[in-house]
N, C-alpha and C. Protein backbone atom coordinates (compact mmCIF):
# COMPACT_ATOMS: atom_id res chain seq x y z
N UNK A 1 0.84 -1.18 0.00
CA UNK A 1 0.00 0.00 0.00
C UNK A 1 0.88 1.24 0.00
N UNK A 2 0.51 1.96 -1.20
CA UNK A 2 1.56 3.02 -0.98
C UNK A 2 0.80 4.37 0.15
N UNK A 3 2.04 5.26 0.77
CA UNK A 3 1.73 5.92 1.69
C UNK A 3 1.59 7.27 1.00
N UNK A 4 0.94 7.97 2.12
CA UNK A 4 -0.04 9.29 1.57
C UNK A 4 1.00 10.52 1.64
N UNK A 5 1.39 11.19 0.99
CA UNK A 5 2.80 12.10 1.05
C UNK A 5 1.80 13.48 0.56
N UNK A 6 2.91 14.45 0.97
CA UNK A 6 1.90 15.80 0.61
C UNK A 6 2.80 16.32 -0.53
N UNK A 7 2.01 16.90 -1.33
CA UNK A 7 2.39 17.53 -2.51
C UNK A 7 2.16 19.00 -2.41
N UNK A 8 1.36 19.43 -1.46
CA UNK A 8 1.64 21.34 -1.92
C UNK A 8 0.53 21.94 -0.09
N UNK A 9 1.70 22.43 0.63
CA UNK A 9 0.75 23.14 1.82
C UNK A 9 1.20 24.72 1.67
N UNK A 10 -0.06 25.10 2.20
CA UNK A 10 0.10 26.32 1.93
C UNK A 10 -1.51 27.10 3.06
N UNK A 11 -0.50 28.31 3.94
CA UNK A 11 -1.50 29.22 4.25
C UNK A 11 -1.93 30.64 3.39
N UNK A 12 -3.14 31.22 3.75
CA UNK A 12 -3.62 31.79 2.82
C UNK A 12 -2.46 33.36 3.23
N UNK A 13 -2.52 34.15 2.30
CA UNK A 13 -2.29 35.53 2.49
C UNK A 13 -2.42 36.17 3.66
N UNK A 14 -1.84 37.13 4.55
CA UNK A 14 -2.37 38.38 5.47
C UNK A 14 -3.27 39.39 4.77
N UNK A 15 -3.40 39.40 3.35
CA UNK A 15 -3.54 40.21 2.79
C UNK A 15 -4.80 40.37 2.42
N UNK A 16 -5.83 39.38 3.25
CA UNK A 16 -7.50 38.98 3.22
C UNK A 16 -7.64 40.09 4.51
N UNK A 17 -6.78 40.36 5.26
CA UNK A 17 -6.95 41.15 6.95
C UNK A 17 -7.02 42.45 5.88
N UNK A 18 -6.80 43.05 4.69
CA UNK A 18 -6.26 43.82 4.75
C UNK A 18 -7.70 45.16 5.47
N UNK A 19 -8.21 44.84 4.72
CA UNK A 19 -9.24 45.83 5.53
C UNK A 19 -9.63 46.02 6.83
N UNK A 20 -9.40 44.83 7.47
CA UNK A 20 -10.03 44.96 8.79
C UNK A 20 -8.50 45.43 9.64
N UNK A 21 -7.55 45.52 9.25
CA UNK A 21 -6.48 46.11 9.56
C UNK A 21 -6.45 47.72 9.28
N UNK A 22 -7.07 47.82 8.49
CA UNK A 22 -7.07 49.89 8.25
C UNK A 22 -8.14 50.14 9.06
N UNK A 23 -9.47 49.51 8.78
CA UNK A 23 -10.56 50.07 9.60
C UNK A 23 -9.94 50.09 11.70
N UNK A 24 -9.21 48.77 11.87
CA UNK A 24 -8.37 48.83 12.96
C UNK A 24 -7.68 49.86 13.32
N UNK A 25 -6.57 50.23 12.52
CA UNK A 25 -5.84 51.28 12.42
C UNK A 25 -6.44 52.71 12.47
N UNK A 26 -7.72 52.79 12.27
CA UNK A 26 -8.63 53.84 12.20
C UNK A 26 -8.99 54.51 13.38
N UNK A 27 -9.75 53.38 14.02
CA UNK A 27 -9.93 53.21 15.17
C UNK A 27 -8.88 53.69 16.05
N UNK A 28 -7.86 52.72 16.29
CA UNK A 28 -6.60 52.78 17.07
C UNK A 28 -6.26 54.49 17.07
N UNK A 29 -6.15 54.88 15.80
CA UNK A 29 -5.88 56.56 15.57
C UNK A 29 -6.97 57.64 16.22
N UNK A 30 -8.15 57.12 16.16
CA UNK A 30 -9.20 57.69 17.06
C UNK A 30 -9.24 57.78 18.41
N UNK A 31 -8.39 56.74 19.09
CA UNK A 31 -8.24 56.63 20.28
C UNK A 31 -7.40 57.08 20.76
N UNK A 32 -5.85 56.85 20.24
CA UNK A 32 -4.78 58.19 20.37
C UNK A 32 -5.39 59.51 20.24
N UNK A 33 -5.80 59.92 19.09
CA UNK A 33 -6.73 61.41 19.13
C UNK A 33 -7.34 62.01 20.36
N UNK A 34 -8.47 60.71 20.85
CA UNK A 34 -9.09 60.91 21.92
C UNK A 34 -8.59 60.71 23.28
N UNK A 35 -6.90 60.31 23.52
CA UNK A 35 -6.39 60.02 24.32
C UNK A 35 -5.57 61.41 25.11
N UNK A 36 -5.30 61.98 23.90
CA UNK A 36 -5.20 63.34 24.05
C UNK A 36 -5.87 64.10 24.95
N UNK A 37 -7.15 64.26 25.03
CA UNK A 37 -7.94 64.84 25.70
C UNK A 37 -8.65 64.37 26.98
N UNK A 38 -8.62 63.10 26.81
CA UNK A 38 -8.84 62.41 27.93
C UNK A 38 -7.46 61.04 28.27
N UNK A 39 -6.65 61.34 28.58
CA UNK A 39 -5.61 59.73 28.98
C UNK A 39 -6.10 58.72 29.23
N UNK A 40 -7.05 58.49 29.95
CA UNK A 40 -7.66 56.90 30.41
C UNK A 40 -8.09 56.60 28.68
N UNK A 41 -8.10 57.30 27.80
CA UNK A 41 -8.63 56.51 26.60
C UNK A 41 -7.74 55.36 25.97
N UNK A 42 -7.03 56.00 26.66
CA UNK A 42 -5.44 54.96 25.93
C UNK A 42 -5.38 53.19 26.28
N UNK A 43 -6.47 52.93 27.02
CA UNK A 43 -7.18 51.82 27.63
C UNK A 43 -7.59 51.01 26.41
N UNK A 44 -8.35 52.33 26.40
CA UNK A 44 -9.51 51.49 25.21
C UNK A 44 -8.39 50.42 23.92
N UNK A 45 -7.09 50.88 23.58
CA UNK A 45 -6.33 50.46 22.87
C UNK A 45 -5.91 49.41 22.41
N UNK A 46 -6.59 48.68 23.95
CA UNK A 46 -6.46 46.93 23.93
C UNK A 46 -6.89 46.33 23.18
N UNK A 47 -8.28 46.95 22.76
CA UNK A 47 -9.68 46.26 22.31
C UNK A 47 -9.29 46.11 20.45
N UNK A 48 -8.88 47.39 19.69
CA UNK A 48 -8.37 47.27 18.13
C UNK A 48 -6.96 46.23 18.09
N UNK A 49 -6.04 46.40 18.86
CA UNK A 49 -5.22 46.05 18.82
C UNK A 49 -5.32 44.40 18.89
N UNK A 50 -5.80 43.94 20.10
CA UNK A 50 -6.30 42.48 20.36
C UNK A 50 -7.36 41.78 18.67
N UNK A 51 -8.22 43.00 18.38
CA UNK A 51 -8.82 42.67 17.72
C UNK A 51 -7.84 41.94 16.12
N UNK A 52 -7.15 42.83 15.82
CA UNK A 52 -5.99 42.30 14.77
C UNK A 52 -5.37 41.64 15.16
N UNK A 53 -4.89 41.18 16.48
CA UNK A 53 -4.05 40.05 16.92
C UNK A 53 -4.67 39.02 16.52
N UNK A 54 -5.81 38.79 16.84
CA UNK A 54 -6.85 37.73 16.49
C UNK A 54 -7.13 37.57 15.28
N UNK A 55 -7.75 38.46 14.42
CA UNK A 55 -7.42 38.40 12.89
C UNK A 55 -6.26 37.65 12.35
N UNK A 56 -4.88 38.25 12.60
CA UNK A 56 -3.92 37.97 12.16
C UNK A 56 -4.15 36.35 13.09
N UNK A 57 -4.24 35.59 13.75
CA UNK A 57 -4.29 34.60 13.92
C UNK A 57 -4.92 33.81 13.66
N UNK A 58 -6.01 33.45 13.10
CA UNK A 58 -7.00 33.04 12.25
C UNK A 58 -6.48 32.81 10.85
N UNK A 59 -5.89 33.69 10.54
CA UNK A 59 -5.72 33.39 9.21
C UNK A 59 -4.38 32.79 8.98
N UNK A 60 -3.67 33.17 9.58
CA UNK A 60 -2.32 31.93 10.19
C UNK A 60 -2.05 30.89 10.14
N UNK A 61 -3.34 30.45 11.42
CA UNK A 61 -3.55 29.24 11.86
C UNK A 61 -4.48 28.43 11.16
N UNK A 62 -4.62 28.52 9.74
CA UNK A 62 -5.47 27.87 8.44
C UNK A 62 -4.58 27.55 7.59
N UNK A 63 -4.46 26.18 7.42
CA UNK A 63 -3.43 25.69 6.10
C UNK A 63 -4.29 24.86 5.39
N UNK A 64 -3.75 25.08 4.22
CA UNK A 64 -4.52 23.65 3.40
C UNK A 64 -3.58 23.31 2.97
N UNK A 65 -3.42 21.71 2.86
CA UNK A 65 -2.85 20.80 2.71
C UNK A 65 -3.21 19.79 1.46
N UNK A 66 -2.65 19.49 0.33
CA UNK A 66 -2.99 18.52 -0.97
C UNK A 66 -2.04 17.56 -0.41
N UNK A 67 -2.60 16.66 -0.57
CA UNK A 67 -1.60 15.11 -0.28
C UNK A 67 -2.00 14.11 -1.26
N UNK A 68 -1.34 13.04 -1.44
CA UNK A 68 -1.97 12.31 -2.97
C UNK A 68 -2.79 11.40 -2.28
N UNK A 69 -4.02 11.35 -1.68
CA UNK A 69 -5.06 11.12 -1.18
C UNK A 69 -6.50 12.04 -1.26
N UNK A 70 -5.80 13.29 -0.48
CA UNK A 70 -7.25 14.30 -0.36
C UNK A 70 -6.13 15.71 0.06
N UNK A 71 -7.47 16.47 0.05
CA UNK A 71 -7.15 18.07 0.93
C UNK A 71 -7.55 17.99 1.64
N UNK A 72 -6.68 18.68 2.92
CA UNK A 72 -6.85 18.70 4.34
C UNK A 72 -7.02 20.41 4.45
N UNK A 73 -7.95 20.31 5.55
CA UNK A 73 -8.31 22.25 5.76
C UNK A 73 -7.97 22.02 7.30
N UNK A 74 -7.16 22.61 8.04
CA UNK A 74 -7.08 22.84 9.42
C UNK A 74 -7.51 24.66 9.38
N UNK A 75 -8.52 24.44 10.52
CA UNK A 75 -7.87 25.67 10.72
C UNK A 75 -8.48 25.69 12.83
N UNK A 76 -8.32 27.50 13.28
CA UNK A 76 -8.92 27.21 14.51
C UNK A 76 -7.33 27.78 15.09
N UNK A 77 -7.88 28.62 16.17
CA UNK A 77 -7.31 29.82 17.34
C UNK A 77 -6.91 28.79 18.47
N UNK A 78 -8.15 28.98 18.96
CA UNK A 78 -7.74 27.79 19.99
C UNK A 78 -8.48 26.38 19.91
N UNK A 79 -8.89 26.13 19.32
CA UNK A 79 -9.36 24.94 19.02
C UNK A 79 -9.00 24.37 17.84
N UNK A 80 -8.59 23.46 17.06
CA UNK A 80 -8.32 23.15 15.91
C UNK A 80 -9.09 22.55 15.37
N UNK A 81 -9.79 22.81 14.57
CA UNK A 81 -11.09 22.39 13.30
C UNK A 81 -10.02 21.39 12.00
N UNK A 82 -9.96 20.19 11.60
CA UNK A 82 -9.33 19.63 10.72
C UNK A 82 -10.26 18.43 9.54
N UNK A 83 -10.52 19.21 8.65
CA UNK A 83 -11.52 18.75 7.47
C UNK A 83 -10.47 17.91 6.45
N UNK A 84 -10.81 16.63 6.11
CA UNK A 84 -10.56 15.94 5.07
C UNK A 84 -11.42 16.22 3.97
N UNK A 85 -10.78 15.93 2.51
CA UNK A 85 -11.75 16.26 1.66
C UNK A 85 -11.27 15.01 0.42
N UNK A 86 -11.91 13.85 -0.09
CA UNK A 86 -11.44 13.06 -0.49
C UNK A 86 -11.59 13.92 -2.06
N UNK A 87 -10.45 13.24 -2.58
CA UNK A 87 -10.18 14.14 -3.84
C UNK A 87 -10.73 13.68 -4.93
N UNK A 88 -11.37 12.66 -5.22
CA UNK A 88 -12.46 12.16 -6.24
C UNK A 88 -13.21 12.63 -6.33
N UNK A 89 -13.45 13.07 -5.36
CA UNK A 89 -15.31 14.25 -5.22
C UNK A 89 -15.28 15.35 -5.65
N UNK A 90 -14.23 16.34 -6.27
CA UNK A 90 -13.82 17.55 -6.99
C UNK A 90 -14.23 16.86 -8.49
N UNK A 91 -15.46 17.93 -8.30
CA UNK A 91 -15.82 18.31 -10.26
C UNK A 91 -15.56 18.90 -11.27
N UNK A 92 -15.21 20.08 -10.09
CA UNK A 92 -14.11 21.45 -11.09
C UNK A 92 -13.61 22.05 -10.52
N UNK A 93 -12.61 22.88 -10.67
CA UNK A 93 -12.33 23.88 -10.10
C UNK A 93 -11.93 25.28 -10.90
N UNK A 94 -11.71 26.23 -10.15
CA UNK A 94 -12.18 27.57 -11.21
C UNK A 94 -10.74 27.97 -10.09
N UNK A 95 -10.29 29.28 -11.09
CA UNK A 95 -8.97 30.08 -10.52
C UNK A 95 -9.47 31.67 -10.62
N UNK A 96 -9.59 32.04 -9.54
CA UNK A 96 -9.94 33.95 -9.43
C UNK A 96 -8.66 34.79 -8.89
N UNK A 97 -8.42 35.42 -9.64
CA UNK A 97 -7.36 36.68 -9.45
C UNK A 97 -8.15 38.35 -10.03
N UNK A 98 -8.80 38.53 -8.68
CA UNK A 98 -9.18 40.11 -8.87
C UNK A 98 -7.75 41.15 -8.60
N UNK A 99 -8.78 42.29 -9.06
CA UNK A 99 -7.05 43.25 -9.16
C UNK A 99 -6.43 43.04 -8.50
N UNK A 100 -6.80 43.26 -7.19
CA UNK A 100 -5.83 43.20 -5.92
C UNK A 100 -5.00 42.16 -5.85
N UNK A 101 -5.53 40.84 -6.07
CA UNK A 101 -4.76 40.03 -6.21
C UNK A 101 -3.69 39.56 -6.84
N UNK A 102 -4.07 39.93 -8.33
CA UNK A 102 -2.91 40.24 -9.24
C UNK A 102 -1.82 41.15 -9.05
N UNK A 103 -2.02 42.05 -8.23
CA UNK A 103 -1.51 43.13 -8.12
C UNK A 103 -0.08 42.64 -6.41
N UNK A 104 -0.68 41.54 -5.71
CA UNK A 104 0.07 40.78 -5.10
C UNK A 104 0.41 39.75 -5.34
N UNK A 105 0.14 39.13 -6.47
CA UNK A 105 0.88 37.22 -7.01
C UNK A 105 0.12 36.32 -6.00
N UNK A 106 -1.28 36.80 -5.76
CA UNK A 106 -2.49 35.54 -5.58
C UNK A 106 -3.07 35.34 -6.34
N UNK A 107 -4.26 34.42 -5.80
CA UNK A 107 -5.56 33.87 -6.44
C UNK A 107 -6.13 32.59 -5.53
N UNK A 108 -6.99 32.71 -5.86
CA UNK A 108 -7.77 32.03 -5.12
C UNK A 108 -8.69 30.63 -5.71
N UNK A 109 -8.95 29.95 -5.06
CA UNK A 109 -8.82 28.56 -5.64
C UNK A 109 -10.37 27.77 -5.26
N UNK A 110 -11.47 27.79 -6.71
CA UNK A 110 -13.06 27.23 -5.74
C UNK A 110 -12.96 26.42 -6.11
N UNK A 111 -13.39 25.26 -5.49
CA UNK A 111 -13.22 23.58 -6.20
C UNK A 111 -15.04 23.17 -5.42
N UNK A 112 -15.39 22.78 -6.74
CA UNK A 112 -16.63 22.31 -6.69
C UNK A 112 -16.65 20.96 -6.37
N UNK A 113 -17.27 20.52 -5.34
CA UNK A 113 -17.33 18.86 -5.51
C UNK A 113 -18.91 18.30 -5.15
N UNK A 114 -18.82 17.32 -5.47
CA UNK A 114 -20.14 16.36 -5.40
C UNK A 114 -20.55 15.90 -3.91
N UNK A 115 -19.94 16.70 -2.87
CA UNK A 115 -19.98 16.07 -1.41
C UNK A 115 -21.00 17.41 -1.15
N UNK A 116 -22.39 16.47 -0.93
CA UNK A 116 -23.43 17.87 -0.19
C UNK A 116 -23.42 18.11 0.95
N UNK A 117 -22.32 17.61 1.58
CA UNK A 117 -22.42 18.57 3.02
C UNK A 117 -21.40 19.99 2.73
N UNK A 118 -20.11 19.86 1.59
CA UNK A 118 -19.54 21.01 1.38
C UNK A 118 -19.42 21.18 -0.81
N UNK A 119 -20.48 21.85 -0.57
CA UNK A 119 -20.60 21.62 -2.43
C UNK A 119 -19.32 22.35 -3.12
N UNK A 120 -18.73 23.09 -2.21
CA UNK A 120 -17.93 24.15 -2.98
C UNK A 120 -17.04 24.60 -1.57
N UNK A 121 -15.66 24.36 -2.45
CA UNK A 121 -14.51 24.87 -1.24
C UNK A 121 -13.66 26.28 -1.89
N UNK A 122 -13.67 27.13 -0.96
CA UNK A 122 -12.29 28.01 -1.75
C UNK A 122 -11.02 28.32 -0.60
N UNK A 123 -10.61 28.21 -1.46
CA UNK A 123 -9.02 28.18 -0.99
C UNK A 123 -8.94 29.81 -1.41
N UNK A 124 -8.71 30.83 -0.47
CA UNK A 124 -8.16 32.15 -0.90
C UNK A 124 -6.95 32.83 -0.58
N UNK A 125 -6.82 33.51 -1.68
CA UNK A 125 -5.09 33.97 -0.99
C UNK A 125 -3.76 33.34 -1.32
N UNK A 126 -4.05 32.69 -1.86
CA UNK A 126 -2.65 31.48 -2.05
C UNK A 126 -1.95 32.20 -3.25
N UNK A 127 -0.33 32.12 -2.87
CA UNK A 127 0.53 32.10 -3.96
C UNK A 127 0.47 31.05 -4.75
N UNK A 128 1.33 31.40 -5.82
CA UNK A 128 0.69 30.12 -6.96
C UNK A 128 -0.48 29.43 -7.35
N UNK A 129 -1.50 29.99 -7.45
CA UNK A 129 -2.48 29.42 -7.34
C UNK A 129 -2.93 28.20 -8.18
N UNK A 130 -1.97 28.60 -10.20
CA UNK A 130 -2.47 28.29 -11.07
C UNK A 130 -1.61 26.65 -10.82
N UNK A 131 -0.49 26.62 -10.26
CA UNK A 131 0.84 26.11 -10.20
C UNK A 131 -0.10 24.89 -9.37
N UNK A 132 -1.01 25.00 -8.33
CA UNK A 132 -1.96 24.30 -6.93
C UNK A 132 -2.93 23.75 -7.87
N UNK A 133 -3.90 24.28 -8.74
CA UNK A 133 -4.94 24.30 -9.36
C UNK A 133 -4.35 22.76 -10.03
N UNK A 134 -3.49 23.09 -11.19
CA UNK A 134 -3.23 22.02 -11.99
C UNK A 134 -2.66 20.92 -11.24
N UNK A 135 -1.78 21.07 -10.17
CA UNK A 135 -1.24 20.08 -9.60
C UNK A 135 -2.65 19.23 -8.81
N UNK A 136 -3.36 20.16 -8.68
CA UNK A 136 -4.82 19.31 -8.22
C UNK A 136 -5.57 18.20 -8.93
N UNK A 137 -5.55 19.06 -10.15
CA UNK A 137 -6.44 18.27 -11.05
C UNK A 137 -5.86 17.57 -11.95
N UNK A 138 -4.56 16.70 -11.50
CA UNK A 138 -3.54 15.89 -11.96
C UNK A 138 -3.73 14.89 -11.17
N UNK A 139 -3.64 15.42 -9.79
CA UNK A 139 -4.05 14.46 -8.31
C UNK A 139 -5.28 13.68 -8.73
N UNK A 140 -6.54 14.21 -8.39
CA UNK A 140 -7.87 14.26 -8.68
C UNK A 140 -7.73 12.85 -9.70
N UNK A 141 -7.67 13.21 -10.77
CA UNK A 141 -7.75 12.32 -12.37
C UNK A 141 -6.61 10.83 -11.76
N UNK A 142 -5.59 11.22 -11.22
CA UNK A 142 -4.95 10.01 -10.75
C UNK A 142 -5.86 9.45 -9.61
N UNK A 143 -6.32 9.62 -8.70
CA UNK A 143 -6.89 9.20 -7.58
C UNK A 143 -8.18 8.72 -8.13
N UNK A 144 -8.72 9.05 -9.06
CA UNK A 144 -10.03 8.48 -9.82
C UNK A 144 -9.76 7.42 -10.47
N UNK A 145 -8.44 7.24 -11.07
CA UNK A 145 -8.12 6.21 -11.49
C UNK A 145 -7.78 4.96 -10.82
N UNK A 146 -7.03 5.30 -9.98
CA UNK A 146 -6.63 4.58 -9.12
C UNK A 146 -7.54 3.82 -8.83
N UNK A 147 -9.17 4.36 -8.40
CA UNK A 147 -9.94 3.69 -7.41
C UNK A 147 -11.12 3.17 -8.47
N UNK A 148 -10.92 3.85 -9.51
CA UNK A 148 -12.20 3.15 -10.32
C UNK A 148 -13.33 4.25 -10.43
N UNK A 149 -12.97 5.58 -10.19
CA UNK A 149 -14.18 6.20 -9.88
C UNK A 149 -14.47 7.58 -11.21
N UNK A 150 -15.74 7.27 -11.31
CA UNK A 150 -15.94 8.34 -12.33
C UNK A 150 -16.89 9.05 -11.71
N UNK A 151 -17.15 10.72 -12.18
CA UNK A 151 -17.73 11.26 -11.93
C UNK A 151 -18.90 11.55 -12.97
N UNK A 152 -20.64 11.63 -12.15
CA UNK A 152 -21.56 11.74 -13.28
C UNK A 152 -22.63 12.13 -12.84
N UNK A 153 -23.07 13.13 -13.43
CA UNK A 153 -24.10 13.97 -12.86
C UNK A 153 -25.22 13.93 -14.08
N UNK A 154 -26.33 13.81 -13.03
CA UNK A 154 -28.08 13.47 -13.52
C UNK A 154 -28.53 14.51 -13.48
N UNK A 155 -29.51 14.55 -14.82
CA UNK A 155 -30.09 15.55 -14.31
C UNK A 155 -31.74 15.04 -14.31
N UNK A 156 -32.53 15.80 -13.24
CA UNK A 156 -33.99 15.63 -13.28
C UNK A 156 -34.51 15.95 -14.18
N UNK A 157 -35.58 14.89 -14.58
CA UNK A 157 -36.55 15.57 -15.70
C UNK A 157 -37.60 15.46 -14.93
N UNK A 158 -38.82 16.22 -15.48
CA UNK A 158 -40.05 16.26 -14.57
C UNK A 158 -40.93 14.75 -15.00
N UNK A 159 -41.29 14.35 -14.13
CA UNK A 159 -42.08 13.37 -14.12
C UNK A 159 -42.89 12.87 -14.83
N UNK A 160 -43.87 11.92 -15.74
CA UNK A 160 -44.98 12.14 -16.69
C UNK A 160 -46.61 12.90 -15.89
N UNK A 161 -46.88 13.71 -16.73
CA UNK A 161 -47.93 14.20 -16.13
C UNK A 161 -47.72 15.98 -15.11
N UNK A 162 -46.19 16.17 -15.54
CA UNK A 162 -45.89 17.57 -14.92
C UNK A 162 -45.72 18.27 -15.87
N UNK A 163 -45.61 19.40 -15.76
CA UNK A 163 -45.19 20.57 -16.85
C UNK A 163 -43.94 21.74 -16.53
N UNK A 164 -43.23 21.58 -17.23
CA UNK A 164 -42.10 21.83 -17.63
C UNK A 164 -41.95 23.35 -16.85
């Protein structure tokens, strides 16, 4: 039996915080402002600051993992959340690079699969995305093979006696 080895881990970008880091920073500057006039405000400082600590840790502490088996999603602060995702069950996947992203060497990664408890995964933020994408759907097509498995989707027709 051959063993399950990883082929591509990767956490997402800081660069998903980016907003909630200025609106932070906003804040934080409001409170210096207002610290000015009153000192005990300088208290309040904990609260933006903690708040991006936490941000920035969240998104940290989320890797996804391709192994020639499945994708693994960990993520979780203080608790660790760890999702398997068997890789036969990917139908497609699509590659998004909005400006911003392009503009930093991401993209982001939706992989549709046939599992209805998660119909659709995205992976955001990732360097290389296109480099992940194909190496996926190389995986995928081997692991289908491997096991015998094809993918095939029905569609409903209405019943005799319904209307269209």
């Amino acid at each position: 039996m051959e063993e399950e080895t990883t082929l591509w881990k990767e956490s997402p970008s800081q660069w998903l915080n980016l907003w909630k880091y200025l609106g932070a920073l906003i804040v934080v500057a409001g409170i210096v402002t207002g610290g000015i006039f009153f000192p005990l405000a300088y208290v309040a400082l904990v609260l933006p600051l903690a708040y991006m600590l936490w941000q920035y840790l969240k998104v940290r502490t989320t890797v996804y993992e391709l192994t020639s088996e499945r994708l693994r999603t960990t993520s979780g602060v203080i608790n660790q959340h760890v999702d398997d995702f068997e890789l036969y069950r990917v139908k497609d996947s699509q590659l998004f690079r909005p400006w911003w992203m392009r503009l930093t060497g991401l993209s982001a990664v939706k992989l549709l699969t046939s599992d209805r408890s998660m119909p659709e995964l995205i992976i955001p933020a990732i360097p290389r995305g296109m480099e992940m994408r194909e190496m996926l759907r190389k995986q995928v097509e081997l692991i289908r093979d491997k096991k015998r498995v094809r993918e095939v989707d029905f569609e409903e027709f209405p019943g005799e006696g319904e209307s269209v």
